[in-house]
Protein backbone atom coordinates (compact mmCIF):
# COMPACT_ATOMS: atom_id res chain seq x y z
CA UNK A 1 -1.81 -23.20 -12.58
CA UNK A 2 -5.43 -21.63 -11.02
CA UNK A 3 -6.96 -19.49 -13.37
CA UNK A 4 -6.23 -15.73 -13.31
CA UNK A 5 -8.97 -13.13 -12.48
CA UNK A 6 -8.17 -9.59 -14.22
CA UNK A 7 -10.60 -6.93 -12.86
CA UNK A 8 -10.89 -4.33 -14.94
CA UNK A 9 -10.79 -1.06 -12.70
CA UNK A 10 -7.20 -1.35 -10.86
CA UNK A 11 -6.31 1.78 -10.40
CA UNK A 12 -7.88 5.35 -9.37
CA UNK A 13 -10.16 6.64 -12.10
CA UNK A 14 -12.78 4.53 -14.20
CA UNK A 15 -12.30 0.81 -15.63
CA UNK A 16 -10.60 -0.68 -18.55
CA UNK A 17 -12.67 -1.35 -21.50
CA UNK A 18 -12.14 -5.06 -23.14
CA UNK A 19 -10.68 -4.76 -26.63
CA UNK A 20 -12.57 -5.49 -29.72
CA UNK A 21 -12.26 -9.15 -30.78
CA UNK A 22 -11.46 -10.50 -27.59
CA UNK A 23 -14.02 -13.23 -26.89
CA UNK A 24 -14.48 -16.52 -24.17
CA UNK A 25 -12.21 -19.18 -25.93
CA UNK A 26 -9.75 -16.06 -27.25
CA UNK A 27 -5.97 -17.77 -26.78
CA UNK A 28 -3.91 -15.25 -25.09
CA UNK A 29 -0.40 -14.08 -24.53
CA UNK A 30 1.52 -13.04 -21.38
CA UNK A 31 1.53 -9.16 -22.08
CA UNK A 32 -1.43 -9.60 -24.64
CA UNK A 33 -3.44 -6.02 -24.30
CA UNK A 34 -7.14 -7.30 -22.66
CA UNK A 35 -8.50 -4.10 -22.12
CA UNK A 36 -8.24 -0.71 -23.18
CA UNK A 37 -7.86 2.86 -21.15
CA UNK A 38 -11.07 3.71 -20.49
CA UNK A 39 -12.64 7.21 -21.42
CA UNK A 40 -10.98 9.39 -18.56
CA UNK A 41 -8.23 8.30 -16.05
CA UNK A 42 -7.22 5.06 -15.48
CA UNK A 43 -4.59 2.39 -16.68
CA UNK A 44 -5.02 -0.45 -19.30
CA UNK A 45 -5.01 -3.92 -18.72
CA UNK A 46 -2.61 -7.17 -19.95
CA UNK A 47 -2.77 -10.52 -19.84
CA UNK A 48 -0.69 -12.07 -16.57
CA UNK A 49 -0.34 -15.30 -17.68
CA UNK A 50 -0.67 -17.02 -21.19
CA UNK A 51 -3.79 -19.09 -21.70
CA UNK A 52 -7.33 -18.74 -22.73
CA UNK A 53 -10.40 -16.45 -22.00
CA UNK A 54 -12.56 -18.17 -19.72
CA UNK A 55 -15.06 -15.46 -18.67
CA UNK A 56 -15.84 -11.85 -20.03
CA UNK A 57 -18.03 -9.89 -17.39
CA UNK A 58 -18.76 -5.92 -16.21
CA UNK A 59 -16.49 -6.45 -13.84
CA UNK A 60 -13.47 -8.55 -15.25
CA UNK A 61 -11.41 -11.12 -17.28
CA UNK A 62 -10.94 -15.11 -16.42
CA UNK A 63 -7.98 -16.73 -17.86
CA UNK A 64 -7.55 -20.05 -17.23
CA UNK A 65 -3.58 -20.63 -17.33
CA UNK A 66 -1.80 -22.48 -19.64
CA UNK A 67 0.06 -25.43 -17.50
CA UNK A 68 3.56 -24.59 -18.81
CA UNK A 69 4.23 -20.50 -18.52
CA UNK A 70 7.17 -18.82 -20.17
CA UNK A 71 9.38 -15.71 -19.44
CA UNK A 72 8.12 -14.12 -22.55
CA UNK A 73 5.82 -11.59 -23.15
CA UNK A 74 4.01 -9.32 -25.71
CA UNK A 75 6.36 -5.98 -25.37
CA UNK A 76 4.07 -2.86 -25.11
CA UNK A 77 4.63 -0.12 -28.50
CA UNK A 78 8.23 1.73 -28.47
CA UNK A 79 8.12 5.41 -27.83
CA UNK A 80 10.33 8.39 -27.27
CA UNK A 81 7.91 9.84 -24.25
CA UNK A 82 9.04 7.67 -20.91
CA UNK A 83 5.17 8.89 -19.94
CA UNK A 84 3.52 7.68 -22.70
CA UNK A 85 5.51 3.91 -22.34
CA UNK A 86 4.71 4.46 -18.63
CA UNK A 87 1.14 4.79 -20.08
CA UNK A 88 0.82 1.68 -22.39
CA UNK A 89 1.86 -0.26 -19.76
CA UNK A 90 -0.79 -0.01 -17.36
CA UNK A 91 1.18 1.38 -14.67
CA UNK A 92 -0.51 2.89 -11.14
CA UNK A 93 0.88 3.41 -7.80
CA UNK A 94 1.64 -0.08 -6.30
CA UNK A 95 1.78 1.51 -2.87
CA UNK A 96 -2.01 1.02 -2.00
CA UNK A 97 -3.45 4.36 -3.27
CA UNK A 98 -3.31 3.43 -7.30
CA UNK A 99 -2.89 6.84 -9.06
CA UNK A 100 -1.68 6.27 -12.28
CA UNK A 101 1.84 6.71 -12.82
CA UNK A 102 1.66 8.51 -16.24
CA UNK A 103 -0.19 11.22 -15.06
CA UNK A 104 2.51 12.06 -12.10
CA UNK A 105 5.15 11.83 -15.01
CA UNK A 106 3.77 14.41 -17.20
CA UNK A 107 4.40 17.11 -14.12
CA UNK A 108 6.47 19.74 -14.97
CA UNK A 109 9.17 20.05 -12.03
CA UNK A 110 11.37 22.14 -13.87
CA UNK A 111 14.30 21.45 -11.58
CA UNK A 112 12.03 20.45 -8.73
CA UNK A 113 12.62 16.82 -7.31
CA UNK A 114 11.35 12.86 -7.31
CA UNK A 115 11.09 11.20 -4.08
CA UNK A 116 11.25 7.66 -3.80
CA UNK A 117 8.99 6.74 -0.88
CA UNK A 118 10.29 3.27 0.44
CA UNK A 119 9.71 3.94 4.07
CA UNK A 120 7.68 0.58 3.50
CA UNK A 121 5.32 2.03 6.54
CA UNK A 122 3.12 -0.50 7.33
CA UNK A 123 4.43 -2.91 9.97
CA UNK A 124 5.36 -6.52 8.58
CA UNK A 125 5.62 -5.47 5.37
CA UNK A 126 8.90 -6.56 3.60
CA UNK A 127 8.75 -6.55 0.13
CA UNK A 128 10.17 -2.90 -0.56
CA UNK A 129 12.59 -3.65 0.69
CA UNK A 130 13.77 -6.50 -0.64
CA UNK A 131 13.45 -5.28 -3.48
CA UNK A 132 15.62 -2.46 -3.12
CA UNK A 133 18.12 -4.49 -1.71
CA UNK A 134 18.31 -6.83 -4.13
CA UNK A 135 18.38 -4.88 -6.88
CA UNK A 136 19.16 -1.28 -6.23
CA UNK A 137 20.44 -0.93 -9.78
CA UNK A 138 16.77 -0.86 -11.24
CA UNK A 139 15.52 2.09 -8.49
CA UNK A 140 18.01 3.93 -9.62
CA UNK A 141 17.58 3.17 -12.62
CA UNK A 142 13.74 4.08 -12.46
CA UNK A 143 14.43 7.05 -10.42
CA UNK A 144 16.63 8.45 -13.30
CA UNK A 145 14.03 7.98 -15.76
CA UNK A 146 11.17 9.76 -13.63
CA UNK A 147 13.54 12.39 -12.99
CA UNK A 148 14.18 13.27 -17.05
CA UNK A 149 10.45 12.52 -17.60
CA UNK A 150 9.27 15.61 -15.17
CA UNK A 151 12.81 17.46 -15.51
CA UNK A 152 13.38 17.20 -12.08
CA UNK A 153 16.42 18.60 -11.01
CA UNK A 154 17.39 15.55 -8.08
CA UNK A 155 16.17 12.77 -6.53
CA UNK A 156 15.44 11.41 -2.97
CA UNK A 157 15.46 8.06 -1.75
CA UNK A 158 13.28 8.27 1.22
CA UNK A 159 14.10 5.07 3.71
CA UNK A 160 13.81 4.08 7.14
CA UNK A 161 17.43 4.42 9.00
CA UNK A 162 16.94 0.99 10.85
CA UNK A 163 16.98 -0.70 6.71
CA UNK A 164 20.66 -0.01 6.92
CA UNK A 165 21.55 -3.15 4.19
CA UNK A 166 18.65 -1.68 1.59
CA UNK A 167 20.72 2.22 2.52
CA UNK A 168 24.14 0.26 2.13
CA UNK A 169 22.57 -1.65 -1.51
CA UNK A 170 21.32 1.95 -3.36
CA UNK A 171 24.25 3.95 -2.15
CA UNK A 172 26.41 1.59 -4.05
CA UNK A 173 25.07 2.37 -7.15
CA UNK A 174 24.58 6.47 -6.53
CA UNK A 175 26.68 7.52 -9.88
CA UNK A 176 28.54 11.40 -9.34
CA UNK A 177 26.90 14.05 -10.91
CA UNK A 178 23.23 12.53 -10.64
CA UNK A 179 22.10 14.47 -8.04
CA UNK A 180 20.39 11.76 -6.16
CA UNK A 181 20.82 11.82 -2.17
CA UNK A 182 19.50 9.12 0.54
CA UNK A 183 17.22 10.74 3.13
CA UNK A 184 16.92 8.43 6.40
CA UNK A 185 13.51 8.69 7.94
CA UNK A 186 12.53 7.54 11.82
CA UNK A 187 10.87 4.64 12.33
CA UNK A 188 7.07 4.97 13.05
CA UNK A 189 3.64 4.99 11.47
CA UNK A 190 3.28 6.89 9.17
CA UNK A 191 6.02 7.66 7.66
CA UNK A 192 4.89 6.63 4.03
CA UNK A 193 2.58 9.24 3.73
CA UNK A 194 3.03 11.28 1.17
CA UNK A 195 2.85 15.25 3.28
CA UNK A 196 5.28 13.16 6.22
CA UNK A 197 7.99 12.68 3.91
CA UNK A 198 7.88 16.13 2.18
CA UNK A 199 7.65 17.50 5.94
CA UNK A 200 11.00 15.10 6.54
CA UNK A 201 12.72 14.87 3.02
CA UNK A 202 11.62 18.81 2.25
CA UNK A 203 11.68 20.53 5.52
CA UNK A 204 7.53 22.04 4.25
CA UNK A 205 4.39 20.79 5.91
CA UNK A 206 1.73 20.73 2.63
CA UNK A 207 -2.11 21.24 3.79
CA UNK A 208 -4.27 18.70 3.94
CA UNK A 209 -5.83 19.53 0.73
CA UNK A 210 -2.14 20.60 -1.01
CA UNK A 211 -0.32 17.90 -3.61
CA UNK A 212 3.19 17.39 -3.40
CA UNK A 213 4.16 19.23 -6.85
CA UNK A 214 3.51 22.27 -4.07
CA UNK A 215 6.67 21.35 -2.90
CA UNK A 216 7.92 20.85 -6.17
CA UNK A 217 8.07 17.55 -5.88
CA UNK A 218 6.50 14.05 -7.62
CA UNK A 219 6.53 10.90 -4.96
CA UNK A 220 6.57 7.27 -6.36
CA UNK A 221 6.56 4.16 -4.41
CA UNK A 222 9.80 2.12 -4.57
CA UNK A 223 7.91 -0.71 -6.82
CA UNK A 224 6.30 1.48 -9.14
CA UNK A 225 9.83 3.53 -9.75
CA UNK A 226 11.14 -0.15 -10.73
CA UNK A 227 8.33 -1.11 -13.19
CA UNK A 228 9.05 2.19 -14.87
CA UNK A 229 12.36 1.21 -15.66
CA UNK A 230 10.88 -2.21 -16.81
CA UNK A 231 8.09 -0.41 -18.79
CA UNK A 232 11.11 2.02 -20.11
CA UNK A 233 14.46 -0.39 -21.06
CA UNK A 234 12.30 -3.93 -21.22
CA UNK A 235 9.17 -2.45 -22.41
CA UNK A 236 7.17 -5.25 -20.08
CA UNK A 237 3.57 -4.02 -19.37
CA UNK A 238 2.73 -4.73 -15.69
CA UNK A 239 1.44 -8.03 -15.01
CA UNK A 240 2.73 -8.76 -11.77
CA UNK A 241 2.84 -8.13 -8.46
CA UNK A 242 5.52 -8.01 -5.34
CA UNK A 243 3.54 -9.08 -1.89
CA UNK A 244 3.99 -9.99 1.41
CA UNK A 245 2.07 -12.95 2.91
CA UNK A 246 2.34 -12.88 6.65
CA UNK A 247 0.12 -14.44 10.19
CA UNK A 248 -1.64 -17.48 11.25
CA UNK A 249 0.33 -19.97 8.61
CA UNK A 250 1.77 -23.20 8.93
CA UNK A 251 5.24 -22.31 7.50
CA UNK A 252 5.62 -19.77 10.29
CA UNK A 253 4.76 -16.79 11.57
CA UNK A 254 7.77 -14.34 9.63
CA UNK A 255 6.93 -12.61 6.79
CA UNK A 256 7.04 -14.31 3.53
CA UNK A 257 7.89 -12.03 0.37
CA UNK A 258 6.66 -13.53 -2.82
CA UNK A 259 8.29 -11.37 -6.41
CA UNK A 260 6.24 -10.88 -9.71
CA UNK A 261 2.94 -12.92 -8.66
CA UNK A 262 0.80 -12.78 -11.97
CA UNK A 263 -2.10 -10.22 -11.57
CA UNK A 264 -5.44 -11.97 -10.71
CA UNK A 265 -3.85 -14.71 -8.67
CA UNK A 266 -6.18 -16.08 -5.63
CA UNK A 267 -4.92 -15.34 -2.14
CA UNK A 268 -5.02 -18.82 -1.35
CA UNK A 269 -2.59 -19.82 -3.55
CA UNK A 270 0.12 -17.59 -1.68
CA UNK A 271 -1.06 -18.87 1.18
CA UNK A 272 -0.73 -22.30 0.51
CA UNK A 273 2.05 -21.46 -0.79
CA UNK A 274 3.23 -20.33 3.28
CA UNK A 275 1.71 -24.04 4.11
CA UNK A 276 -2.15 -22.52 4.32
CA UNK A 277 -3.27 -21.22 7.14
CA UNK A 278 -2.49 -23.15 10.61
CA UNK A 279 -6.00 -23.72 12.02
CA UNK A 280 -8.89 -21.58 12.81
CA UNK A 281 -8.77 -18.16 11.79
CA UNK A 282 -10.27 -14.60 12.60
CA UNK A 283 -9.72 -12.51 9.27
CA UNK A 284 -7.81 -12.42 5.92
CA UNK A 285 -6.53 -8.96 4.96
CA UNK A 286 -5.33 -7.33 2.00
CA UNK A 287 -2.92 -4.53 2.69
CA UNK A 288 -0.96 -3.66 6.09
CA UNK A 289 -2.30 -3.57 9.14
CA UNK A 290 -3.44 -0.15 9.86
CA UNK A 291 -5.03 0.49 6.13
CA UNK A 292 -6.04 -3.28 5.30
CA UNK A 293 -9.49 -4.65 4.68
CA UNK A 294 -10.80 -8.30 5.58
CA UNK A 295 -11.52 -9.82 2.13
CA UNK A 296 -12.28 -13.42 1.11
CA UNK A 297 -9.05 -15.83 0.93
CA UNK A 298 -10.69 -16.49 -2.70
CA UNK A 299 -10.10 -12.62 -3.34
CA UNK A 300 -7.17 -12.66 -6.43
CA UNK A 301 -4.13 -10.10 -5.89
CA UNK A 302 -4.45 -6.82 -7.85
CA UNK A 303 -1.84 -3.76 -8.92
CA UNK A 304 -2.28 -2.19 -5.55
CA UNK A 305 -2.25 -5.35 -3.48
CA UNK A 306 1.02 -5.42 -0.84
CA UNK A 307 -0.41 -7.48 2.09
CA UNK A 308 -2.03 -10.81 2.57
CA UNK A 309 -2.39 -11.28 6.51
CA UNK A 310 -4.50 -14.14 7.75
CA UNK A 311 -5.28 -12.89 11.62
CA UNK A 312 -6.43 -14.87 14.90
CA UNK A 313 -9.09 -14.99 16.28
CA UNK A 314 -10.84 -11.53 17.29
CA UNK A 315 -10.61 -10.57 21.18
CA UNK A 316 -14.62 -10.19 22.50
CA UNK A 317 -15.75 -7.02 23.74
CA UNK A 318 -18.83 -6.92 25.65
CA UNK A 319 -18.54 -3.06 27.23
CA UNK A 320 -19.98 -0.02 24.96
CA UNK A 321 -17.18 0.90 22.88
CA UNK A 322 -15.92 4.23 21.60
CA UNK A 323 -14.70 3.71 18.19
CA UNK A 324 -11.76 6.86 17.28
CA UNK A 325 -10.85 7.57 13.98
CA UNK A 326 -7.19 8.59 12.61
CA UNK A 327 -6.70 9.71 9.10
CA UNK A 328 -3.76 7.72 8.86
CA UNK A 329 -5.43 4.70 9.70
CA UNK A 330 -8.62 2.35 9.04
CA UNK A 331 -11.42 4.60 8.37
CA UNK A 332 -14.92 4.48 10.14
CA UNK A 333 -16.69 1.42 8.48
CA UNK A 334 -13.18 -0.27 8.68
CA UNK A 335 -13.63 0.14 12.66
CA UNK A 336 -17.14 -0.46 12.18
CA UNK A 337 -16.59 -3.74 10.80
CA UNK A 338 -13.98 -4.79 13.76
CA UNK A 339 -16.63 -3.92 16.12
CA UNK A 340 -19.13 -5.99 14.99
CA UNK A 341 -17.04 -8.50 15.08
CA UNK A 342 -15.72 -7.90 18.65
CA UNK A 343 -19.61 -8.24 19.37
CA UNK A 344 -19.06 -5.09 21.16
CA UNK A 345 -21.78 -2.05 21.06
CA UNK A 346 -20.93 1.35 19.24
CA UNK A 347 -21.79 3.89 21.84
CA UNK A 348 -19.82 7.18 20.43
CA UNK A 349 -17.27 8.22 17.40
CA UNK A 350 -14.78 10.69 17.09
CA UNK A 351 -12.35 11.78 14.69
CA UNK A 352 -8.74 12.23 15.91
CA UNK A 353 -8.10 16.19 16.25
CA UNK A 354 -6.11 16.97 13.56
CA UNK A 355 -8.23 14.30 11.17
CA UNK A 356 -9.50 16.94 8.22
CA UNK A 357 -12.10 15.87 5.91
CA UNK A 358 -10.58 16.09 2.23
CA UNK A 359 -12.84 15.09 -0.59
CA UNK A 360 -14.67 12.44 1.42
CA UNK A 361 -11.52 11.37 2.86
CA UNK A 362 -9.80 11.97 6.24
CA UNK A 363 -6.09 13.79 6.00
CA UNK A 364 -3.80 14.35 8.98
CA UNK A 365 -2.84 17.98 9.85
CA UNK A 366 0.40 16.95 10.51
CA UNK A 367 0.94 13.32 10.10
CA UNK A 368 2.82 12.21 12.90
CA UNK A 369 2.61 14.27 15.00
CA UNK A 370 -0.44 14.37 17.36
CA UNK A 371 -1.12 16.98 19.82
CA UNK A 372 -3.02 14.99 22.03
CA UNK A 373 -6.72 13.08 22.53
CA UNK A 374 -7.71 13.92 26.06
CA UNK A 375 -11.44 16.34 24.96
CA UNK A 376 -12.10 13.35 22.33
CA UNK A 377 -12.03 10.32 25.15
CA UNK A 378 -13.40 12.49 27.57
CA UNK A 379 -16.63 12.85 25.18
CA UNK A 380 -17.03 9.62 24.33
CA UNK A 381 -16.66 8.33 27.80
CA UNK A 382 -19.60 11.08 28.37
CA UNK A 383 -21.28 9.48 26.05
CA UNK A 384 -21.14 6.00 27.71
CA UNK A 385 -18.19 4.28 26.39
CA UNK A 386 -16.28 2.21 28.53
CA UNK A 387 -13.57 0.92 26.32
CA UNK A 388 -12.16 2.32 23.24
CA UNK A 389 -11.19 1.17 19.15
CA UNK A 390 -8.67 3.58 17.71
CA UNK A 391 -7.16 3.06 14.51
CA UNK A 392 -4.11 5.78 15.18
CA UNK A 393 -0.88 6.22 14.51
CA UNK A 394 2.00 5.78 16.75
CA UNK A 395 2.77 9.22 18.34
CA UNK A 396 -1.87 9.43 18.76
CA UNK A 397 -1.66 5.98 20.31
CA UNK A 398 0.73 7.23 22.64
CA UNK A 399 -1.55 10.14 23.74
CA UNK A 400 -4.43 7.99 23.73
CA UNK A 401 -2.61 5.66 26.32
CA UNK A 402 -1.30 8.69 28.13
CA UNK A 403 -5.30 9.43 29.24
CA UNK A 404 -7.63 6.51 28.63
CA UNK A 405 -6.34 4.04 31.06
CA UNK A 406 -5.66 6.50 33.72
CA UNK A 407 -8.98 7.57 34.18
CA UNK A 408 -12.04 6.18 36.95
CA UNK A 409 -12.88 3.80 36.37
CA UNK A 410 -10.29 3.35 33.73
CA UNK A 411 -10.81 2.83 29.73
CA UNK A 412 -9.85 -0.22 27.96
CA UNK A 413 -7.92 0.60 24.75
CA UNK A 414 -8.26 -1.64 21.41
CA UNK A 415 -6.26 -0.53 18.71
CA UNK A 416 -7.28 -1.69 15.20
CA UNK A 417 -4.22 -4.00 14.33
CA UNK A 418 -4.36 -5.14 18.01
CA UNK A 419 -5.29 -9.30 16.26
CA UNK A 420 -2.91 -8.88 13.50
CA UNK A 421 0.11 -7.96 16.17
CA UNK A 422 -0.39 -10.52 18.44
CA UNK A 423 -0.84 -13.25 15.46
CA UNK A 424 2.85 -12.82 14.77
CA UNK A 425 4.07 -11.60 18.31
CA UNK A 426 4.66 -7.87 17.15
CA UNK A 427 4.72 -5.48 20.00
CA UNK A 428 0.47 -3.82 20.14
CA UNK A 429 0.54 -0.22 19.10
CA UNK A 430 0.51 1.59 22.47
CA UNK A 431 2.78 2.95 24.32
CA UNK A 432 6.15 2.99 21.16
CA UNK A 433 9.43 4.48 21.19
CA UNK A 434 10.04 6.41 17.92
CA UNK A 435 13.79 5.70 17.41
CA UNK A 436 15.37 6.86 13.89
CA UNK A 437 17.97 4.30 14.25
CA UNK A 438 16.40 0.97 15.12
């Protein structure tokens, strides 16, 4: 077994702190406590594997791996507060946006509600749901424990209609009296965001700068609900991770889920795992498609790490390009980056119209649900653009295609996951259907 790469900031907030004692040659554990909540938010950090301390740095922990690995593994402390166990086990929203868990579970609902968000919204992404499907009887049982943790008085499974064996799996094990309801979302990006399921689930648009407990409500990602049961009833820190490894492989071009990879594993190794990658390449990306960044294949999978996606080749663009940016997908330098390696000249940029800056980040008015791009392309055409990169969501792409190509001379449209799509022969985000029940 490669060795394991632990970096010590994995979550929102500031890095874990290596524990006293802990030195290069240091035999360690599975579950062994490396590093230490840092002063201020953020998560601890365990050992994924058993083995020994290769490497100490600023920035992380080397393990090499012991050959032989067991089940076993150091349990975190006991305690009465689900929170607190939440805590010790170094738990943070495996979603993608790594908020740790503890802090959402020490919200007050007072009869408010916990939504499970498994919309699992970026395309080719399966691992949610498997999960879910295969063992519904640890959401549940996760959900349950969030809910007495912020006294919330129900809980929401939030899921795409068209997963109708994962909807089938958890409604088996819905137990009378619990309180706990399925709500069916439609399928389109982006669904998973946090103010589009309230808006759905709740029936209350937040603002952009407005938190869910608003609404009185906590969300939690369908993985991170199950390693709080796991943290809870097994008391197993959280060393692993659930991903998807999908694109240019030699195995095929499906997805291909992979369950509890160890923390700090290389990319690589899930990809040769798939058969490596079949031939040249364009990119390697961590995440989904529309929020995913090109990273080295020697990059190691982390608590927020869903995606690997290994890309084609990059289409060429030689006209000036308009680049568009959409809150709910890859942000400026992301497009940047794509650009430069279209070899195509940035002539303009534009937000998308209801794109709000929020804390140095973008936030969608009204995720969703897009009222149309026309005065944006119209600018940037001004400007001298005669082809576009958007990075938008379904309903903007359609409004984007609904003016663009129909002007004179026409624009050419690019959207951002444009190589990942045709890698695997997904339909390109243009012109989409938004269908609840398919």
């Amino acid at each position: 077994m490669p060795n394991c790469r632990l970096f010590l900031k994995q979550s929102i907030g500031v890095p874990a702190v290596p524990v006293p004692g802990l030195a290069v040659g240091s035999k360690v554990k599975k579950g062994t406590l490396l590093a230490a909540q840092g002063a201020g938010l953020g998560i601890p950090l365990h050992a994924s594997v058993s083995g020994t301390v290769a490497s100490i740095t600023e920035n992380y922990i080397e393990l090499l791996a012991d050959e032989k690995q067991s089940d076993d593994f150091e349990p975190i402390p006991k305690s009465e507060d689900i929170a607190e166990m939440v805590k010790a086990a170094g738990l943070c929203g495996m979603g993608g946006a790594g908020f740790p868990t503890y802090v959402k579970l020490q919200t007050k609902l007072d009869g408010g509600v916990i939504i499970i968000n498994s919309a699992e919204c970026e395309p080719l992404l399966k691992h949610n749901i498997k999960q879910i499907t295969e063992d519904p009887k640890k959401a549940y049982r996760g959900l349950l424990l969030a809910m007495q943790a912020t006294k919330a008085g129900r809980g929401i499974l939030a899921i795409k209609s068209k997963n109708a064996e994962a909807i089938k799996a958890f409604r088996s094990v819905l137990q009378n009296g619990d309180n706990v309801t399925i709500h069916e979302l439609p399928d389109m990006y982006p669904m998973g965001e946090e103010r589009a399921i309230i808006r759905e689930a709740l029936g209350t648009l937040l603002g952009v700068d407005q938190l869910p407990a608003v609404a009185g409500a906590v969300i939690l990602n369908l993985e991170t609900i199950c390693r709080i049961a796991e943290a809870v009833d097994n008391r197993r820190p959280v060393i692993s991770k659930n991903v998807t490894v999908v694109g240019k492989l030699k195995n095929g071009r499906e997805s291909h889920v992979f369950m509890d990879v160890p923390i700090g594993t290389q990319l690589t190794s899930l990809i040769d795992a798939c058969g490596g990658i079949d031939g040249m390449f364009g990119e390697v990306i961590i995440g989904g498609p529309f929020t995913g960044v090109a990273a080295a294949p020697d990059s190691v999978v982390g608590k927020t790490t869903g995606g690997i996606i290994v890309t084609q080749d990059i289409p060429q663009e030689k006209r000036p390009l308009g680049l568009l940016v959409c809150a709910c997908g890859g942000n400026e330098k992301r497009l940047r980056d794509l650009a430069e390696k279209m070899g195509a000249q940035v002539v303009s940029v534009r937000k998308c119209k209801q794109a709000q800056e929020v804390k140095g980040a973008l936030k969608c008015e009204n995720p969703g649900n897009c009222p149309g791009q026309a005065e944006k392309i119209l600018e940037m055409k001004k400007e001298g653009a005669q082809a576009l990169l958007i990075s938008n969501c379904s309903d903007c792409s359609n409004t984007v295609m609904g003016v663009a190509p129909k002007l004179k001379p026409k624009m050419a449209v690019h959207h951002m996951t444009d190589h990942v799509m045709r890698t695997v022969g997904h339909p390109l985000i243009r012109h989409l259907p938004i269908n609840a029940g398919q």
